[in-house]
PDB file of N, CA and C in Angstrom:
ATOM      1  N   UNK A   1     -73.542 -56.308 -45.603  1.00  0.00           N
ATOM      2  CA  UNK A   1     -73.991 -57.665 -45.446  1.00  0.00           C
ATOM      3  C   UNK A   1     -75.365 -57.711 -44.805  1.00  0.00           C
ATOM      4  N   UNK A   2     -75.991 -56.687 -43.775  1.00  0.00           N
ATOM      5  CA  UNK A   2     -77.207 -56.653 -43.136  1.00  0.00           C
ATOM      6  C   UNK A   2     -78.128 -56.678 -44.100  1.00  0.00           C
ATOM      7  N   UNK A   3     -77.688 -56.027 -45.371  1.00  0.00           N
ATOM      8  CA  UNK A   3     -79.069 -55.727 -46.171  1.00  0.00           C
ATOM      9  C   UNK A   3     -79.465 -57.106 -46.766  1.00  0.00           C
ATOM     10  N   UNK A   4     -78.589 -58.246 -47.026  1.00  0.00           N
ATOM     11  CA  UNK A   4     -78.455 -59.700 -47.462  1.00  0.00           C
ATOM     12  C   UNK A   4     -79.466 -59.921 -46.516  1.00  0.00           C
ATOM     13  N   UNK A   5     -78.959 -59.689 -45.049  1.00  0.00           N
ATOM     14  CA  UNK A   5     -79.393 -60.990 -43.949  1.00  0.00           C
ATOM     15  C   UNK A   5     -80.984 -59.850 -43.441  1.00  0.00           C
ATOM     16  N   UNK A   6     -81.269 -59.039 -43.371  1.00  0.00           N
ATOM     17  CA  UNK A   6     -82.559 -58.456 -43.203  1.00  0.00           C
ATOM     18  C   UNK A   6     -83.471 -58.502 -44.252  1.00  0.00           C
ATOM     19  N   UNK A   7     -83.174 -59.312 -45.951  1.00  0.00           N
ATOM     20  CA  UNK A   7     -84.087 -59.085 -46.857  1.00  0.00           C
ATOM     21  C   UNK A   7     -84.044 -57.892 -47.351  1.00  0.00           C
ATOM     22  N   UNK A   8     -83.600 -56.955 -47.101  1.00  0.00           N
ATOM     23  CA  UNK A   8     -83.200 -55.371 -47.984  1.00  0.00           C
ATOM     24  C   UNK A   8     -82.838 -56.195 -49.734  1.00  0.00           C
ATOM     25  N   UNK A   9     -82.110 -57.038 -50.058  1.00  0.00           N
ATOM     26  CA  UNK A   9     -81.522 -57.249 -51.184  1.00  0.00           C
ATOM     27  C   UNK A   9     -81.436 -58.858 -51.076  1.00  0.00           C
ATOM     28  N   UNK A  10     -82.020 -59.224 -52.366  1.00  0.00           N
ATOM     29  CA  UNK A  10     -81.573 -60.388 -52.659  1.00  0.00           C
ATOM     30  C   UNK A  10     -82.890 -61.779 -51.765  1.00  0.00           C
ATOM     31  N   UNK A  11     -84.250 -61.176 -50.962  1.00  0.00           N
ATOM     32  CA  UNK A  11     -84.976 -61.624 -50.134  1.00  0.00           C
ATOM     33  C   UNK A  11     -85.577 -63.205 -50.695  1.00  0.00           C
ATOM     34  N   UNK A  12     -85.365 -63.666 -51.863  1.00  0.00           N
ATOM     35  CA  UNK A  12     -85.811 -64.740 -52.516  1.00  0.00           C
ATOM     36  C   UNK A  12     -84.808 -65.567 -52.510  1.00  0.00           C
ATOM     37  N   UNK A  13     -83.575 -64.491 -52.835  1.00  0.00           N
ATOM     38  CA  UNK A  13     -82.331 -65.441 -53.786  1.00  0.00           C
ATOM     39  C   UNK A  13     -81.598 -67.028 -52.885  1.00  0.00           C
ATOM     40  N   UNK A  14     -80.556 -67.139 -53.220  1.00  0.00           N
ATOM     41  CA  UNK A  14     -79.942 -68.244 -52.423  1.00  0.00           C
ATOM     42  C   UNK A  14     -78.793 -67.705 -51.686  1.00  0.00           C
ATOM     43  N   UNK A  15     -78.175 -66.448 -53.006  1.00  0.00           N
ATOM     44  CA  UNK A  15     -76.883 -66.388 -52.691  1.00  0.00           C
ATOM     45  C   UNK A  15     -76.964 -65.084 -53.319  1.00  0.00           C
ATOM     46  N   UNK A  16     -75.972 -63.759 -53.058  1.00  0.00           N
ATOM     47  CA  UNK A  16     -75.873 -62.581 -53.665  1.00  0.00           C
ATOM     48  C   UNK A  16     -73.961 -62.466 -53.690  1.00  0.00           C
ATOM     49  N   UNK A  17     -73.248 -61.376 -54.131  1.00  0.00           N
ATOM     50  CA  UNK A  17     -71.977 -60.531 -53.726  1.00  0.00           C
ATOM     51  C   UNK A  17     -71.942 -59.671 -53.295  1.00  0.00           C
ATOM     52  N   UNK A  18     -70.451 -59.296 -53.180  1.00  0.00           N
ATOM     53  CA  UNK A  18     -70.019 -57.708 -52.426  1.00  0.00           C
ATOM     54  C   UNK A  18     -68.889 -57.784 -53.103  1.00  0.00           C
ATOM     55  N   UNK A  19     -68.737 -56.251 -53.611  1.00  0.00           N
ATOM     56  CA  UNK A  19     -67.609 -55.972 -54.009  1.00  0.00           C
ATOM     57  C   UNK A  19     -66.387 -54.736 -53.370  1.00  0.00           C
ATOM     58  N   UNK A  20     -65.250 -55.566 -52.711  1.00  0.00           N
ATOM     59  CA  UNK A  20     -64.703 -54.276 -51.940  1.00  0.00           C
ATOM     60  C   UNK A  20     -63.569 -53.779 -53.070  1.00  0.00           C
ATOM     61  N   UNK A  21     -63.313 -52.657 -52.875  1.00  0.00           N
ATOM     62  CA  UNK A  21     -62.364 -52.152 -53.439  1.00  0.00           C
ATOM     63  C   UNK A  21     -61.241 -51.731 -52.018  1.00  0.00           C
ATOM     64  N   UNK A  22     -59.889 -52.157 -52.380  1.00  0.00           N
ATOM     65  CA  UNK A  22     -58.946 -52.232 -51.418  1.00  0.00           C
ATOM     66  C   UNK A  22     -57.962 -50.640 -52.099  1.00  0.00           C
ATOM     67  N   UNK A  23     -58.355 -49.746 -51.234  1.00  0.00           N
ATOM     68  CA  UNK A  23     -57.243 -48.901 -51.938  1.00  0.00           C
ATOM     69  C   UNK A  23     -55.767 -48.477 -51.473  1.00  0.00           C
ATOM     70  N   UNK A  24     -55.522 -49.659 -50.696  1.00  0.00           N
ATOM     71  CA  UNK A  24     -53.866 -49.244 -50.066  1.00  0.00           C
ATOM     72  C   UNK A  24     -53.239 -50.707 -51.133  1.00  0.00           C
ATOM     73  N   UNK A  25     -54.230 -51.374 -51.215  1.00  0.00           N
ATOM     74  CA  UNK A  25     -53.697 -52.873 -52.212  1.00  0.00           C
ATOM     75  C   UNK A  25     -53.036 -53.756 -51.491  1.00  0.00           C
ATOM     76  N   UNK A  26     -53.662 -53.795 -50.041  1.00  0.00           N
ATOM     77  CA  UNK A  26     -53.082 -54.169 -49.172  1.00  0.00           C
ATOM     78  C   UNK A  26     -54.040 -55.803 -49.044  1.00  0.00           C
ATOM     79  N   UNK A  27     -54.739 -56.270 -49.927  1.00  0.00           N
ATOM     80  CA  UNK A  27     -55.855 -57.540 -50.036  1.00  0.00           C
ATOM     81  C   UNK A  27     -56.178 -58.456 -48.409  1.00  0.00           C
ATOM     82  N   UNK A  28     -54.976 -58.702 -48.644  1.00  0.00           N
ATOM     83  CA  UNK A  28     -54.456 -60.047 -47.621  1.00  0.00           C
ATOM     84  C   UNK A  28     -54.701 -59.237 -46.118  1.00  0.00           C
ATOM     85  N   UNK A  29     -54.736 -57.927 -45.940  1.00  0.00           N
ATOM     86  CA  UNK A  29     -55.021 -56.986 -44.421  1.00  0.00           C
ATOM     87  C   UNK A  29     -56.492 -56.846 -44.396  1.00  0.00           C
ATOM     88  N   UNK A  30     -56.794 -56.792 -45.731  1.00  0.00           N
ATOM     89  CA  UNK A  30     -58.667 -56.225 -45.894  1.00  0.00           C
ATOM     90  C   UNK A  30     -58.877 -57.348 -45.515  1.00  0.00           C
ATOM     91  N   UNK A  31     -58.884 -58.397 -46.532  1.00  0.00           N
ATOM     92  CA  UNK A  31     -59.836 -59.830 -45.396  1.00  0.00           C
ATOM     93  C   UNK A  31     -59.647 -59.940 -44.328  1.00  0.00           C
ATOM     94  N   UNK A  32     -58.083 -59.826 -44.219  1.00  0.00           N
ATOM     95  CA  UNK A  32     -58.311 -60.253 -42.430  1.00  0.00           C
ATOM     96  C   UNK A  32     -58.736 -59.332 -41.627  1.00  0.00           C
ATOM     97  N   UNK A  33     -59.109 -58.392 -41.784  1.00  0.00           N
ATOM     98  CA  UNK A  33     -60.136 -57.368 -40.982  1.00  0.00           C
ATOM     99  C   UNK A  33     -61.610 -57.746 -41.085  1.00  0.00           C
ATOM    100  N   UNK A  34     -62.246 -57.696 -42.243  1.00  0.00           N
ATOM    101  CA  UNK A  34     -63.322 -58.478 -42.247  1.00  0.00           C
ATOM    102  C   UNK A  34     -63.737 -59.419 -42.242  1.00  0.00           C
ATOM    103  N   UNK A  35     -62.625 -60.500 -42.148  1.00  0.00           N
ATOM    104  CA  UNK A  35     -63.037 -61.825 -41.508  1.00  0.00           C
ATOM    105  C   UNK A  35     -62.981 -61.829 -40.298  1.00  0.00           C
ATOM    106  N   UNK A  36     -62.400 -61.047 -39.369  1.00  0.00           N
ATOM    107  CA  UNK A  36     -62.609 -60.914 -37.673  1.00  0.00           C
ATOM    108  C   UNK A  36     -63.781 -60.121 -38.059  1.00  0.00           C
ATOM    109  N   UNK A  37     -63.986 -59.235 -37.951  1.00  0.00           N
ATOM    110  CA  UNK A  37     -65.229 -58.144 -37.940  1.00  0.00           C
ATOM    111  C   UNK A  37     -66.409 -59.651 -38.376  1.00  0.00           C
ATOM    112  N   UNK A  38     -66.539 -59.846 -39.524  1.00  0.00           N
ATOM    113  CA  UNK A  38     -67.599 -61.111 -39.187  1.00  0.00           C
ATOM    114  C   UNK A  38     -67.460 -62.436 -38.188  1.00  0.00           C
ATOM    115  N   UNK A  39     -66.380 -62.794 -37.691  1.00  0.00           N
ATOM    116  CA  UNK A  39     -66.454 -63.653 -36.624  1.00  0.00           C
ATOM    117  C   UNK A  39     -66.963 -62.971 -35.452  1.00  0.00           C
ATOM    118  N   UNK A  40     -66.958 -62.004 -35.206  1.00  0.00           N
ATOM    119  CA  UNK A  40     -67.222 -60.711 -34.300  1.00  0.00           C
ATOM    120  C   UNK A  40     -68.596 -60.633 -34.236  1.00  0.00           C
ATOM    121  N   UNK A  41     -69.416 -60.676 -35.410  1.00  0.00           N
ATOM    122  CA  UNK A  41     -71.089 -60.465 -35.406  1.00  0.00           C
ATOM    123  C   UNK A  41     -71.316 -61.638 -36.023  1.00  0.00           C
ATOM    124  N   UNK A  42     -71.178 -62.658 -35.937  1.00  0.00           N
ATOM    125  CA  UNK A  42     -71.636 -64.153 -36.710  1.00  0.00           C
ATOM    126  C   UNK A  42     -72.958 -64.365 -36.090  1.00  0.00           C
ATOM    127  N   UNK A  43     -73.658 -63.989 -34.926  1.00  0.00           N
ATOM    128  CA  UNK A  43     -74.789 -64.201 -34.781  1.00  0.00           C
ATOM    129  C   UNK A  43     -75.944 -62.729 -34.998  1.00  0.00           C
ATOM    130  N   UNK A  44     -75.617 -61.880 -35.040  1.00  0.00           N
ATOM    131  CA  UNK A  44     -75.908 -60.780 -36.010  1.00  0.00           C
ATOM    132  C   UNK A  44     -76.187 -61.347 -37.475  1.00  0.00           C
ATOM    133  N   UNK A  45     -74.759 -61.629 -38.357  1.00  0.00           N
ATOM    134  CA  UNK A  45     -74.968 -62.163 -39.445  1.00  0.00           C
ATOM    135  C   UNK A  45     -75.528 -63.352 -40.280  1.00  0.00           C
ATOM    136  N   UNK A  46     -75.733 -63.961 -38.747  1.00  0.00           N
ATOM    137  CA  UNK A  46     -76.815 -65.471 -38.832  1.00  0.00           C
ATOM    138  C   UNK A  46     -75.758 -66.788 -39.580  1.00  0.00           C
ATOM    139  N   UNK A  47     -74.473 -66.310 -39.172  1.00  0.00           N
ATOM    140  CA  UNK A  47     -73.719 -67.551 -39.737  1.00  0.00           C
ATOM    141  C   UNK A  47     -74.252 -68.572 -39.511  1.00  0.00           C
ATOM    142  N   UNK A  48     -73.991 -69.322 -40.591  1.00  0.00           N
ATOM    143  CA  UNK A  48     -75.033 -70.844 -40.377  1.00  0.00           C
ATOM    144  C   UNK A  48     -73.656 -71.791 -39.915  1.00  0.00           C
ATOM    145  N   UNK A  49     -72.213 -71.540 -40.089  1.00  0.00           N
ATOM    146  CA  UNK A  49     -71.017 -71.978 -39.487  1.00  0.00           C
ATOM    147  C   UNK A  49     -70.689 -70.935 -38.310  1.00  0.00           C
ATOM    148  N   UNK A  50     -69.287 -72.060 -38.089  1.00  0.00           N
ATOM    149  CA  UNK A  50     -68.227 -71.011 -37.039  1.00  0.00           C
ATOM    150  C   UNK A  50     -66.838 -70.758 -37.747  1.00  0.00           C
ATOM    151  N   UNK A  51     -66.915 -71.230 -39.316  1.00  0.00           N
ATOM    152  CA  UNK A  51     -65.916 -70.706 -40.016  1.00  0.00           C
ATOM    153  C   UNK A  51     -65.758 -69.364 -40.738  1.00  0.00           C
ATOM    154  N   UNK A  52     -67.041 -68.360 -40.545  1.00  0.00           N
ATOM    155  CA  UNK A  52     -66.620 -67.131 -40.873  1.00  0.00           C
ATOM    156  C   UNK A  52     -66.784 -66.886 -42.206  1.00  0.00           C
ATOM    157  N   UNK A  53     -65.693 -66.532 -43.271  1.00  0.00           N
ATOM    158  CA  UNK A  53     -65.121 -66.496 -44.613  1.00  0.00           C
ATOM    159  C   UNK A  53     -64.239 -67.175 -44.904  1.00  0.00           C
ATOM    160  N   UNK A  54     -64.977 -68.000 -45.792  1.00  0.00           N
ATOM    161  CA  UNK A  54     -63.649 -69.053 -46.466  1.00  0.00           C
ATOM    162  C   UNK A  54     -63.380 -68.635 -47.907  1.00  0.00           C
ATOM    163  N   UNK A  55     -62.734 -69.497 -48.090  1.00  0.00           N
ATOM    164  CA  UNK A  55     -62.309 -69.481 -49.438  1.00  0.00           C
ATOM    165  C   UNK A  55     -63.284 -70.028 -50.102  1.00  0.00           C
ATOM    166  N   UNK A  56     -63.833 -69.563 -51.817  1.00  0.00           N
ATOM    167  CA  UNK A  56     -64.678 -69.742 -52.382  1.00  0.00           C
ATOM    168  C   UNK A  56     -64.448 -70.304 -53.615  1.00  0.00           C
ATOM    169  N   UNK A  57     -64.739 -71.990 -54.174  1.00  0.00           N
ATOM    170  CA  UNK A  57     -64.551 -72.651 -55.486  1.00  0.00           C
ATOM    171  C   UNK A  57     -65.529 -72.342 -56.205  1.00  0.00           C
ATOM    172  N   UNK A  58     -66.078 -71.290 -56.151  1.00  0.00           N
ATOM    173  CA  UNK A  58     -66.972 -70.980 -56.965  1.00  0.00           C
ATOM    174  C   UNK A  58     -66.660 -70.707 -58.456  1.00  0.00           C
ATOM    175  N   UNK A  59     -65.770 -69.681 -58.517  1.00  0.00           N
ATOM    176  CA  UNK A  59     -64.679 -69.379 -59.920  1.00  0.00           C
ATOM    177  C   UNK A  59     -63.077 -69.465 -59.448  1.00  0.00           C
ATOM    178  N   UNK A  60     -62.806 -70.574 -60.336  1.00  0.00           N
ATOM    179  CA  UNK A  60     -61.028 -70.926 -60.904  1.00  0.00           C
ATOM    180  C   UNK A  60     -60.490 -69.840 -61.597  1.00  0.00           C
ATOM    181  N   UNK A  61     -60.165 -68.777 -60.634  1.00  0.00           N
ATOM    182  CA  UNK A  61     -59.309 -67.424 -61.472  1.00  0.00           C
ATOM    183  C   UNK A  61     -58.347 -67.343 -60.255  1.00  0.00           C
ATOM    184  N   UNK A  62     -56.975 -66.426 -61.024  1.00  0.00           N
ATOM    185  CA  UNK A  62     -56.226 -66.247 -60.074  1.00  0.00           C
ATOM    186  C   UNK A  62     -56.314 -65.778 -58.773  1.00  0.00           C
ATOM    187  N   UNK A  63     -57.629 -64.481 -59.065  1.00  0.00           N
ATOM    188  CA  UNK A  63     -58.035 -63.884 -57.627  1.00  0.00           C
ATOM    189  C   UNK A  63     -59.101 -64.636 -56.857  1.00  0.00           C
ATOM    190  N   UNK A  64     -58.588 -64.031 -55.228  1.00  0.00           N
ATOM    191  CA  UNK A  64     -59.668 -65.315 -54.387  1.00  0.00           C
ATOM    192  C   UNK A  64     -60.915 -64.746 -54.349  1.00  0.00           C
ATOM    193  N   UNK A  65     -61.642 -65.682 -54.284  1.00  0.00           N
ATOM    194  CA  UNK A  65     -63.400 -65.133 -54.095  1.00  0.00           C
ATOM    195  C   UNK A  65     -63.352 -65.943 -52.753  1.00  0.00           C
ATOM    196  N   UNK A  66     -63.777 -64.995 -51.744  1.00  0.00           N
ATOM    197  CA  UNK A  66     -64.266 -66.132 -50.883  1.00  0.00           C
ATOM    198  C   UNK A  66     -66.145 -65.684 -50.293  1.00  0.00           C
ATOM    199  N   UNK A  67     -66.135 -66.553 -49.354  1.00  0.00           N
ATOM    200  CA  UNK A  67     -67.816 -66.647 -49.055  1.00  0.00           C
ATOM    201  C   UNK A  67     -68.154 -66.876 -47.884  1.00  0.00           C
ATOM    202  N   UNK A  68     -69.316 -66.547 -47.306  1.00  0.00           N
ATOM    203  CA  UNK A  68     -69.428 -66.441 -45.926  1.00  0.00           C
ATOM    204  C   UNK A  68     -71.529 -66.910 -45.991  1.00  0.00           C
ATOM    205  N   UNK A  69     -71.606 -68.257 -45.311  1.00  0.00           N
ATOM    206  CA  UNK A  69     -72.555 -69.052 -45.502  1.00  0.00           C
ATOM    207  C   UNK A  69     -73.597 -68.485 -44.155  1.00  0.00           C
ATOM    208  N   UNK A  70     -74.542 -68.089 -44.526  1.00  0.00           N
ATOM    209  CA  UNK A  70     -75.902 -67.649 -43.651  1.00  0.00           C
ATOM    210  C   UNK A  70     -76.735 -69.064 -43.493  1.00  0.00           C
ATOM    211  N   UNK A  71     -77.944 -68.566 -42.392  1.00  0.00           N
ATOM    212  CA  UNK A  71     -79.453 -69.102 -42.744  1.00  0.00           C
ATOM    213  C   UNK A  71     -80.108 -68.392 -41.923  1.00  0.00           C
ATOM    214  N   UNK A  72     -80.778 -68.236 -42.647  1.00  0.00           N
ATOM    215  CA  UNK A  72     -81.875 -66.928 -42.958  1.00  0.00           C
ATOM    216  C   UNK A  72     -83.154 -67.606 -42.593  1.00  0.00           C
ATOM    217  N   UNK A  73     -84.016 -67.688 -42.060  1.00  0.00           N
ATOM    218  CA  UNK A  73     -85.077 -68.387 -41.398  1.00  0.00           C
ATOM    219  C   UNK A  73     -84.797 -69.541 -42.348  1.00  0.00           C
ATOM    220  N   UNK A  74     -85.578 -70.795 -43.179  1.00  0.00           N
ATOM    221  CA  UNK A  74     -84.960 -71.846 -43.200  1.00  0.00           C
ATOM    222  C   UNK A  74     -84.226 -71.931 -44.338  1.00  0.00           C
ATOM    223  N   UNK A  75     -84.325 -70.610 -45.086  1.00  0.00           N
ATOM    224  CA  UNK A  75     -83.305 -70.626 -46.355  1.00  0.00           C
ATOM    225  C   UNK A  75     -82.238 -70.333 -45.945  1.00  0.00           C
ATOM    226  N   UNK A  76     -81.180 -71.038 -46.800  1.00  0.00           N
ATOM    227  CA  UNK A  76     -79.271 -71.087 -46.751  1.00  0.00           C
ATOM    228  C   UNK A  76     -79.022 -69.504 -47.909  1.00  0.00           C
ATOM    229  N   UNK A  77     -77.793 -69.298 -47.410  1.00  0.00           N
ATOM    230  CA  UNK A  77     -77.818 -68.213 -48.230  1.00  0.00           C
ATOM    231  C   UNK A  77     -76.283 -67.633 -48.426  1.00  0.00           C
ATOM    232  N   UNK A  78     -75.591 -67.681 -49.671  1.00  0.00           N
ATOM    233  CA  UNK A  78     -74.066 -67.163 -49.722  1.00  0.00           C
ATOM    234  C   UNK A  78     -74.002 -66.116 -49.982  1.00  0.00           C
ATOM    235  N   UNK A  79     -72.966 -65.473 -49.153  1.00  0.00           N
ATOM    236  CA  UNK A  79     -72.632 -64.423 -49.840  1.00  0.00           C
ATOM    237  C   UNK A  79     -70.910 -64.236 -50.467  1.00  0.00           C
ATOM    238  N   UNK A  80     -70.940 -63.840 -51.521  1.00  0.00           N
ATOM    239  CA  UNK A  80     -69.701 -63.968 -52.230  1.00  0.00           C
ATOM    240  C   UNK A  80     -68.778 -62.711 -52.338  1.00  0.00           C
ATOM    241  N   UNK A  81     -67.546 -62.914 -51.375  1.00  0.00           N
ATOM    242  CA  UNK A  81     -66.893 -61.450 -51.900  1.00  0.00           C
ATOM    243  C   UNK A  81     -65.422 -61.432 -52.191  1.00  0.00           C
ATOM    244  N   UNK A  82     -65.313 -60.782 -53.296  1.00  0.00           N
ATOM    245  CA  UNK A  82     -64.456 -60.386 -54.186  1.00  0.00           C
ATOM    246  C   UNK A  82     -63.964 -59.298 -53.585  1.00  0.00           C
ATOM    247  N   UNK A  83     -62.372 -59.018 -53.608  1.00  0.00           N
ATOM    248  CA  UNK A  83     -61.855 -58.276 -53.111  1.00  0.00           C
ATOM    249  C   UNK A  83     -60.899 -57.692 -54.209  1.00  0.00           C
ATOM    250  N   UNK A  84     -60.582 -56.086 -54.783  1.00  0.00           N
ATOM    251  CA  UNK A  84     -60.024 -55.556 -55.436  1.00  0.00           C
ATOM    252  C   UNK A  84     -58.926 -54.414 -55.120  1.00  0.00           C
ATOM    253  N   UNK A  85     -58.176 -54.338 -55.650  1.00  0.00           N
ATOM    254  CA  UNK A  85     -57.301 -53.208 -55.839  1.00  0.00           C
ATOM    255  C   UNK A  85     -58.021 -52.133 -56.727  1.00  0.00           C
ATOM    256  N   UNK A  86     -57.646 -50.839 -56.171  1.00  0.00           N
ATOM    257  CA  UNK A  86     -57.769 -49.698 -57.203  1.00  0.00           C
ATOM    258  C   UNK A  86     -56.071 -48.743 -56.833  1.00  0.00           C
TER     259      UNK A  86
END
């Protein structure tokens, strides 16, 4: 996520992803680890909330996308992550 919020990737855009791969298929344990771990550095990560990772209406598919809302000097900025099984 640093490389989002330092301009490494994505330094123009609005919004970028991340894609985790979960390999115990354990989904529902992975977010909730990295949704504390980002409530944990939210001012590191420049949360522009105090909600962390939410859930994301971005795409109507069975699996959740959720998103975690920056601001980045005065640009807003999403980041979208998809979480997988292998």
């Amino acid at each position: 996520m640093m490389c989002f919020v330092t301009g490494k990737y994505s330094a123009t855009q609005r919004s970028g992803a991340m894609l985790g791969y979960v390999f115990d298929g354990d989904i529902t344990k992975a977010r909730d680890g990295i949704s504390k771990s980002i409530l944990n550095n939210a001012k590191t990560l420049k949360l522009s909330d105090s909600n962390g990772m939410i859930k994301s209406n971005i795409v109507k598919r069975p699996e959740q996308i959720d998103e975690t809302r920056h601001k980045l000097g005065k640009r807003p900025f999403i980041i979208y992550h998809l979480l997988v099984t292998v």
